[in-house]
C-alpha atoms as a PDB file:
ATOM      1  CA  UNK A   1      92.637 110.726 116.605  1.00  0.00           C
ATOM      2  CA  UNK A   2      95.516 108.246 115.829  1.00  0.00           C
ATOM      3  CA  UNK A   3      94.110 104.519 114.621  1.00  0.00           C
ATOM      4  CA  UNK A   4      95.720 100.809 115.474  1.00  0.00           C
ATOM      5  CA  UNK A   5      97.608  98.609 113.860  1.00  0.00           C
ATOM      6  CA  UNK A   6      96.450  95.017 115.484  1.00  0.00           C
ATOM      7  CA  UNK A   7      98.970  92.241 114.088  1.00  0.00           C
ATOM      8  CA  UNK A   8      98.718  88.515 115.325  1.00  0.00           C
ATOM      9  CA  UNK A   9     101.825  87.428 114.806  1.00  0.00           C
ATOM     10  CA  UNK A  10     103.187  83.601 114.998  1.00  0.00           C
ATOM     11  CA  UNK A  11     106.785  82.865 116.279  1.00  0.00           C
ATOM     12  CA  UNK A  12     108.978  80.287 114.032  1.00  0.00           C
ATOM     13  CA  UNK A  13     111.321  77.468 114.696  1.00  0.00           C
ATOM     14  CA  UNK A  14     110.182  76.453 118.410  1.00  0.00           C
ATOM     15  CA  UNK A  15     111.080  80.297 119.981  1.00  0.00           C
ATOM     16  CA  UNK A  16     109.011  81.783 122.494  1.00  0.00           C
ATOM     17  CA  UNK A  17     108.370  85.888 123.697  1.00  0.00           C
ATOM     18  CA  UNK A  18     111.134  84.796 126.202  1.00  0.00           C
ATOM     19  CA  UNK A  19     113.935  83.966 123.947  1.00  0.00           C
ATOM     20  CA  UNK A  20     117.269  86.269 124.047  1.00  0.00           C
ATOM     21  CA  UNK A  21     117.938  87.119 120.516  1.00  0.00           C
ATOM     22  CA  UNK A  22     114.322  86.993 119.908  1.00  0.00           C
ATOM     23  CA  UNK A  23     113.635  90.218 122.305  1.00  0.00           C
ATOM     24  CA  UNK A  24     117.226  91.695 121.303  1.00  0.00           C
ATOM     25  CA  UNK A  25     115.511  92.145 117.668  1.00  0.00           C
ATOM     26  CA  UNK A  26     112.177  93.068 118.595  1.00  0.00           C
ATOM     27  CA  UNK A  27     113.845  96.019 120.804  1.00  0.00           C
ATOM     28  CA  UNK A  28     114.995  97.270 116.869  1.00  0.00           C
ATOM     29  CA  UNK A  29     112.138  96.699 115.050  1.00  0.00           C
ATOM     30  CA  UNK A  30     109.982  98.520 117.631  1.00  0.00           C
ATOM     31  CA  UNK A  31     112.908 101.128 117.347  1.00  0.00           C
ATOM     32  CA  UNK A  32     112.336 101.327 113.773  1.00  0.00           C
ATOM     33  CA  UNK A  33     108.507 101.440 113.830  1.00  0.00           C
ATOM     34  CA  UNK A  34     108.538 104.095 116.518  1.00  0.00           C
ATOM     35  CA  UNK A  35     111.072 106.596 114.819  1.00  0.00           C
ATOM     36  CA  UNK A  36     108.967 106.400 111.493  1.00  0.00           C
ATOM     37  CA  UNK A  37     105.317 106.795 112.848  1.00  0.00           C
ATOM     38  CA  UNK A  38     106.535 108.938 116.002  1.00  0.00           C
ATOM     39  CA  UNK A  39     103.760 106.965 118.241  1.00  0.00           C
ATOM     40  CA  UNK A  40     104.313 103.841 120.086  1.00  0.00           C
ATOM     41  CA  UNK A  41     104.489 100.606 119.214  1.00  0.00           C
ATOM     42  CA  UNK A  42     103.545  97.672 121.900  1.00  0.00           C
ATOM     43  CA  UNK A  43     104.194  93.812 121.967  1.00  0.00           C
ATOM     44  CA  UNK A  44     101.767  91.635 123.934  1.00  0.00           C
ATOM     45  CA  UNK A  45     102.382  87.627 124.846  1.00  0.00           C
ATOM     46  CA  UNK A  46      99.655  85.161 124.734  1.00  0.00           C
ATOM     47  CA  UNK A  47      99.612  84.108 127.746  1.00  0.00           C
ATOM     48  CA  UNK A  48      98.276  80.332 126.998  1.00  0.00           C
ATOM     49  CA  UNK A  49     100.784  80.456 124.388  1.00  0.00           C
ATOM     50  CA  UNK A  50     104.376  82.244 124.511  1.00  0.00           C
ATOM     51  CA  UNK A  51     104.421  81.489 120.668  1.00  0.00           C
ATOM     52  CA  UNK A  52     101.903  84.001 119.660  1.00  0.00           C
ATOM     53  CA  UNK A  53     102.404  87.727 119.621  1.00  0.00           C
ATOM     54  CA  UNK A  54     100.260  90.768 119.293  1.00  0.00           C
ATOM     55  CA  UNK A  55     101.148  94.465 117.909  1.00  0.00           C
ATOM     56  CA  UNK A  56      99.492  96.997 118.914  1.00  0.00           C
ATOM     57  CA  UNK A  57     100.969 100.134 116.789  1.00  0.00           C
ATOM     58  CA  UNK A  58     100.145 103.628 116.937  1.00  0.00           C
ATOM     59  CA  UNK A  59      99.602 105.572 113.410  1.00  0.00           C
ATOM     60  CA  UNK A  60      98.300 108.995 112.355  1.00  0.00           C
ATOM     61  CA  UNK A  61      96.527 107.212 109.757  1.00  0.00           C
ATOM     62  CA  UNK A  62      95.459 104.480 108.045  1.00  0.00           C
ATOM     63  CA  UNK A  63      97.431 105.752 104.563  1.00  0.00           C
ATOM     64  CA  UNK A  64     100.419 106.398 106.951  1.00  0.00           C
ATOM     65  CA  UNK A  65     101.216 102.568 107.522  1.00  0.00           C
ATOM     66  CA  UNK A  66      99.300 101.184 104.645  1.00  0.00           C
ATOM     67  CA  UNK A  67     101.162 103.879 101.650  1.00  0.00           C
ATOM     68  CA  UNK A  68     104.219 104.855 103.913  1.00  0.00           C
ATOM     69  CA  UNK A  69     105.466 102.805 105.580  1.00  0.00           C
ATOM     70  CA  UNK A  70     104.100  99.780 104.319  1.00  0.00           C
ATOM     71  CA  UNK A  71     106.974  98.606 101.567  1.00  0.00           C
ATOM     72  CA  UNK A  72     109.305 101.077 102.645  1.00  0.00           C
ATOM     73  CA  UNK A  73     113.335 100.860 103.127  1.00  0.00           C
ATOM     74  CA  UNK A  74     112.425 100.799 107.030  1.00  0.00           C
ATOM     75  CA  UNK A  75     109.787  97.998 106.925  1.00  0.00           C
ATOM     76  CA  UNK A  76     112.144  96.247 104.399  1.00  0.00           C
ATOM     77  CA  UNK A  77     114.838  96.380 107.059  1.00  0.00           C
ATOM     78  CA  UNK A  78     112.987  94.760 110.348  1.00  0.00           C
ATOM     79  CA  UNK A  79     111.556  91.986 108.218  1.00  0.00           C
ATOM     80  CA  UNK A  80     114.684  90.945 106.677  1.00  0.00           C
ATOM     81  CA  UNK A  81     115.924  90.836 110.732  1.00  0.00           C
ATOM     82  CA  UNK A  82     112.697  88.973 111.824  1.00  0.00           C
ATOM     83  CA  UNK A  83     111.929  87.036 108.677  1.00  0.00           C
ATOM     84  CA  UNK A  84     113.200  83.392 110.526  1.00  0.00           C
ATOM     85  CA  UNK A  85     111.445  84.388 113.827  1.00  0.00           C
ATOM     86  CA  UNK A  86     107.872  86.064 113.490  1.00  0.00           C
ATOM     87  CA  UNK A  87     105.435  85.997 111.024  1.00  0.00           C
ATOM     88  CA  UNK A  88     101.661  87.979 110.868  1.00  0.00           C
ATOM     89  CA  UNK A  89      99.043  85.597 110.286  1.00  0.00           C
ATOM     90  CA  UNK A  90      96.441  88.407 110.487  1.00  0.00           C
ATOM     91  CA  UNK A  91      96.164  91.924 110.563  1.00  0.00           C
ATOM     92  CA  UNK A  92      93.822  95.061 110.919  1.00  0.00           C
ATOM     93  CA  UNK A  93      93.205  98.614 111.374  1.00  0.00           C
ATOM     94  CA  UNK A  94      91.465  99.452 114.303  1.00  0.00           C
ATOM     95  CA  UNK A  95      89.440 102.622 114.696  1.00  0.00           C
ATOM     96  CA  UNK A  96      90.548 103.624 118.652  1.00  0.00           C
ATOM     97  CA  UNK A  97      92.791 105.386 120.306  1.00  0.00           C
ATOM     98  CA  UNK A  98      96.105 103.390 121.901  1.00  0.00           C
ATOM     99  CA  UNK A  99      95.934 105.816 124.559  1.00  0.00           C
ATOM    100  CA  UNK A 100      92.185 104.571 125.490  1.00  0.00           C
ATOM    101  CA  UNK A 101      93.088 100.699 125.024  1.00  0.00           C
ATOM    102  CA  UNK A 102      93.851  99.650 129.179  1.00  0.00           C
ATOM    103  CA  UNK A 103      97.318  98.295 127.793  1.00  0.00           C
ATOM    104  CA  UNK A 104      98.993  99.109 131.418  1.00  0.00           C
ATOM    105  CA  UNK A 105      97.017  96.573 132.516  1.00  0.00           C
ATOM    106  CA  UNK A 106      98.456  93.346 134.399  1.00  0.00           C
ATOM    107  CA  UNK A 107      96.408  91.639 131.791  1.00  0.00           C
ATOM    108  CA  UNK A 108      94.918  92.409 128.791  1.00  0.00           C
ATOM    109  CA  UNK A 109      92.232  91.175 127.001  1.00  0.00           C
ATOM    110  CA  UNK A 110      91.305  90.929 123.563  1.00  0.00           C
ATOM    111  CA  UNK A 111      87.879  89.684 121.771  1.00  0.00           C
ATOM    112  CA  UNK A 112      87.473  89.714 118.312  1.00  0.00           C
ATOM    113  CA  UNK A 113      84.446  89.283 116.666  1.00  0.00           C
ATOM    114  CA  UNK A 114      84.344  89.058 113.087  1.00  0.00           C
ATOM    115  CA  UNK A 115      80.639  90.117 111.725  1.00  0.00           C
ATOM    116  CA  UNK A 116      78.528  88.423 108.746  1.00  0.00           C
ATOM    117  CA  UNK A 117      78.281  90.795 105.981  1.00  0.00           C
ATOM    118  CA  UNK A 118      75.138  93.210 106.194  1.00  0.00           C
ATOM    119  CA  UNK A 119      75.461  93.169 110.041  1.00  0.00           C
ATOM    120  CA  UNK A 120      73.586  95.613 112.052  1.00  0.00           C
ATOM    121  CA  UNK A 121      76.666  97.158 113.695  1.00  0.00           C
ATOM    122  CA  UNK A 122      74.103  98.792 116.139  1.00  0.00           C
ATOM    123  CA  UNK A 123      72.671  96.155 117.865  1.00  0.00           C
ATOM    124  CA  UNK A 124      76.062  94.402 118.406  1.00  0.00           C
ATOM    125  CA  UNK A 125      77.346  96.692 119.679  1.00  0.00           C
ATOM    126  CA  UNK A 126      74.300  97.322 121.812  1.00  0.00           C
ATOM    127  CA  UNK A 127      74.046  93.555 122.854  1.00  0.00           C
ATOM    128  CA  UNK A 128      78.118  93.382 123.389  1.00  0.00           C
ATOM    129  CA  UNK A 129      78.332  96.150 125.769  1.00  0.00           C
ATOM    130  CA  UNK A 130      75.169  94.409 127.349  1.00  0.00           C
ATOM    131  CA  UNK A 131      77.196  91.286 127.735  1.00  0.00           C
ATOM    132  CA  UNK A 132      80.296  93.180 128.834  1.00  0.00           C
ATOM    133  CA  UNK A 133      78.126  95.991 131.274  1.00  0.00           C
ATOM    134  CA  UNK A 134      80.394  95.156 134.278  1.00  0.00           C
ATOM    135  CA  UNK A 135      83.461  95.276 132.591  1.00  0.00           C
ATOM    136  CA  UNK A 136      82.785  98.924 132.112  1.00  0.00           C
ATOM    137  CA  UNK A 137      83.251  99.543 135.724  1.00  0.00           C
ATOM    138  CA  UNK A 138      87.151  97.486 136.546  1.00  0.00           C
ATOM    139  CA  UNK A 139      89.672  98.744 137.928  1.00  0.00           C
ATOM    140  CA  UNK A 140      91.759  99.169 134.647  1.00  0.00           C
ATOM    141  CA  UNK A 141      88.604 100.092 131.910  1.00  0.00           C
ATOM    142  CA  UNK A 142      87.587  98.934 128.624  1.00  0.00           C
ATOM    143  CA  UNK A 143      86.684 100.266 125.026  1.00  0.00           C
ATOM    144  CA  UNK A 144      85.636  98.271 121.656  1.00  0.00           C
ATOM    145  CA  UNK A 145      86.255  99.241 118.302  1.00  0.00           C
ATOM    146  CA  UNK A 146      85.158  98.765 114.835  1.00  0.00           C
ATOM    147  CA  UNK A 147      88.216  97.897 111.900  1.00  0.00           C
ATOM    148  CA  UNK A 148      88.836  99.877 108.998  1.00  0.00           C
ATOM    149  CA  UNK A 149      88.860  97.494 106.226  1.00  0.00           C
ATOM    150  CA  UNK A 150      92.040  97.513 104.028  1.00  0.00           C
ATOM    151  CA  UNK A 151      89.280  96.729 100.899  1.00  0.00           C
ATOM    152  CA  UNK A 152      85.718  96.267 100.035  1.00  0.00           C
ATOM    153  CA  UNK A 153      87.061  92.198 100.876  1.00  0.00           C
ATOM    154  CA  UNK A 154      87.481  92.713 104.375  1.00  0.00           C
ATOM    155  CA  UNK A 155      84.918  91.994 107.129  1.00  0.00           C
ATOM    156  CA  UNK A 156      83.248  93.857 109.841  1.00  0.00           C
ATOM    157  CA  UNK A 157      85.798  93.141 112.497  1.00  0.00           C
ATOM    158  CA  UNK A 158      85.136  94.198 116.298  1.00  0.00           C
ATOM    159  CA  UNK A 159      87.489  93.850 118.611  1.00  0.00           C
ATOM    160  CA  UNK A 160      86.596  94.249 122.434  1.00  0.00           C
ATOM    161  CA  UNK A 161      89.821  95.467 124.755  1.00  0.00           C
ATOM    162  CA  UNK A 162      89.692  95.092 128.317  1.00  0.00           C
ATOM    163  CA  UNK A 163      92.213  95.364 131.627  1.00  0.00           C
ATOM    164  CA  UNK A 164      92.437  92.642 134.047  1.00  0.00           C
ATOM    165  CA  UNK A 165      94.561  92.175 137.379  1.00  0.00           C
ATOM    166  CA  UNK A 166      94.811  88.496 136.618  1.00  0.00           C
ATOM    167  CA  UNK A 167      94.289  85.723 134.465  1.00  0.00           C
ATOM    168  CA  UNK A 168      90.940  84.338 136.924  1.00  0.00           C
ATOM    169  CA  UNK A 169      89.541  87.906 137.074  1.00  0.00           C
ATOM    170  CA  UNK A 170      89.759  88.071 132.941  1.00  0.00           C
ATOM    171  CA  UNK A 171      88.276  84.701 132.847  1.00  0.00           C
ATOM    172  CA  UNK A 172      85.746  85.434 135.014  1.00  0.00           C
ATOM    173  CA  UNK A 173      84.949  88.633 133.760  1.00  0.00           C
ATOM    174  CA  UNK A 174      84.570  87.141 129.824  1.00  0.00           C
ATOM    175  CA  UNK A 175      82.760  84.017 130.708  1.00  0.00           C
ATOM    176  CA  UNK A 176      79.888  86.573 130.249  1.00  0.00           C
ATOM    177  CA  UNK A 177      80.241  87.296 126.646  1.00  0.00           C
ATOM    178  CA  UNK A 178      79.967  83.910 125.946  1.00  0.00           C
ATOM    179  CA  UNK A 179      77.388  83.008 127.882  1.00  0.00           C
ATOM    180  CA  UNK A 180      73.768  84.293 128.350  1.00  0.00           C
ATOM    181  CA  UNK A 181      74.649  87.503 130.154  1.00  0.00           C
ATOM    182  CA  UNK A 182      72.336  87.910 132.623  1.00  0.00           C
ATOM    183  CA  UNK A 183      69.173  86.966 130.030  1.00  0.00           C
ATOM    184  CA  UNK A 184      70.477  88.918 127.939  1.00  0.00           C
ATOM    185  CA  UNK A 185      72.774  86.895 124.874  1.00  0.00           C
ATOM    186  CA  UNK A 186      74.302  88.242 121.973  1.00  0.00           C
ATOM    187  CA  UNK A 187      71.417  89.361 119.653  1.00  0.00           C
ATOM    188  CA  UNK A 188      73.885  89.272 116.437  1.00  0.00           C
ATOM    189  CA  UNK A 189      76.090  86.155 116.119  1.00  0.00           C
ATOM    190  CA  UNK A 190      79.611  86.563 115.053  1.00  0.00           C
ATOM    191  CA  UNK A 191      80.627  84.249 112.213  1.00  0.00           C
ATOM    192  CA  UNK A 192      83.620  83.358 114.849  1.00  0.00           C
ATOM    193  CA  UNK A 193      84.674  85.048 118.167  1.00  0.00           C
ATOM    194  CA  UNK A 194      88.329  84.745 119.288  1.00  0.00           C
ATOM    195  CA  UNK A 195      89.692  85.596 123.165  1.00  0.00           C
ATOM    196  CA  UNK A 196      92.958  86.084 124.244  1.00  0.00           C
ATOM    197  CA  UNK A 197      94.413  87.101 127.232  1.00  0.00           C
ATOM    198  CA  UNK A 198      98.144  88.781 126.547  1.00  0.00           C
ATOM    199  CA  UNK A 199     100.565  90.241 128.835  1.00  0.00           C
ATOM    200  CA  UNK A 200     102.517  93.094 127.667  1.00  0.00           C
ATOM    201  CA  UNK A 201     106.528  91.945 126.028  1.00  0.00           C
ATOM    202  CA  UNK A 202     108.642  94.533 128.179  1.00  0.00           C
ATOM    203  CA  UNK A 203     112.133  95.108 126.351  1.00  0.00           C
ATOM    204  CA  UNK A 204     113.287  97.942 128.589  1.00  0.00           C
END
């Protein structure tokens, strides 16, 4: 099974996801990305904010990005190109499958929970996909996976993906996570949870 790379990326000097020259070098780097790991590489949008940026890369491997391509000529290349445009404010290796992430979806959303140390994985998972039950069942699916930390530094990271038709159904659909869902709240708290709702940066 092929892993994730999930980037957050921040655009630079006022550009958004919409900007000409912007998309015009995006279209090479994912060119670049694609003919090294020979899996697909996908750009989502914050849809609150046009600024932010989300990869969602396909690798063999862990070692493949991190000792391959990672500091190669290639990766040298596209940052040189997108040095003045997009930075990564955080990244991680995700344990799933693109092809099981709902990234067709009109919307997709995202909801990372980073775990204290120690955590019993178990039971958040357990109370998570208690929280999330009805998501289970939409119209475009969802699946959560665990990180694979880059070093012994690195937290437990979850990250819940989910398919929405719109913006109001994903909001809906999340308030639950956040609130008591059903009687039933989180059982392990998260030392922060993030959402964000992204739409997927087409560049065909």
């Amino acid at each position: 099974m092929a892993i994730i790379e999930l980037a957050h990326t921040q655009l630079k000097g006022g550009i958004t996801a919409s900007d000409p020259d912007f998309l015009k070098n995006l279209k090479k780097v994912k060119r670049v990305i694609e003919e090294y790991s020979g899996l697909t590489t996908l750009f989502f949008e914050q849809v609150d904010d046009p600024t932010v940026i989300f990869v969602v890369g396909a690798w063999d491997s862990k070692e493949t990005h991190e000792k391959g391509f990672s500091g190669s000529p290639q990766q040298d290349a596209i940052l040189e190109l997108i040095k003045d445009q997009m930075g990564i404010t955080w990244m991680h290796y995700m344990d799933v499958d693109q092809e099981d992430i709902p990234v067709d979806a009109p919307i997709l959303a995202l909801v990372k929970a980073t775990l204290p140390k120690r955590v019993d994985r178990e039971g958040f998972v357990s109370s998570m996909q208690a929280a999330t039950e009805d998501m289970e069942g939409g119209p475009y699916g969802a699946v959560g996976s665990w990180n694979i930390r880059k070093d012994k530094h690195e937290p437990d990271v979850r990250v819940h993906f989910s398919g929405w038709g719109s913006v109001e159904e994903a909001t809906d659909g999340l308030a639950n996570i956040i609130a008591d869902a059903g009687g039933r709240p989180l059982q392990t708290h998260p030392t922060n949870l993030f959402i964000f709702l992204t739409k997927e940066v087409i560049l065909d």
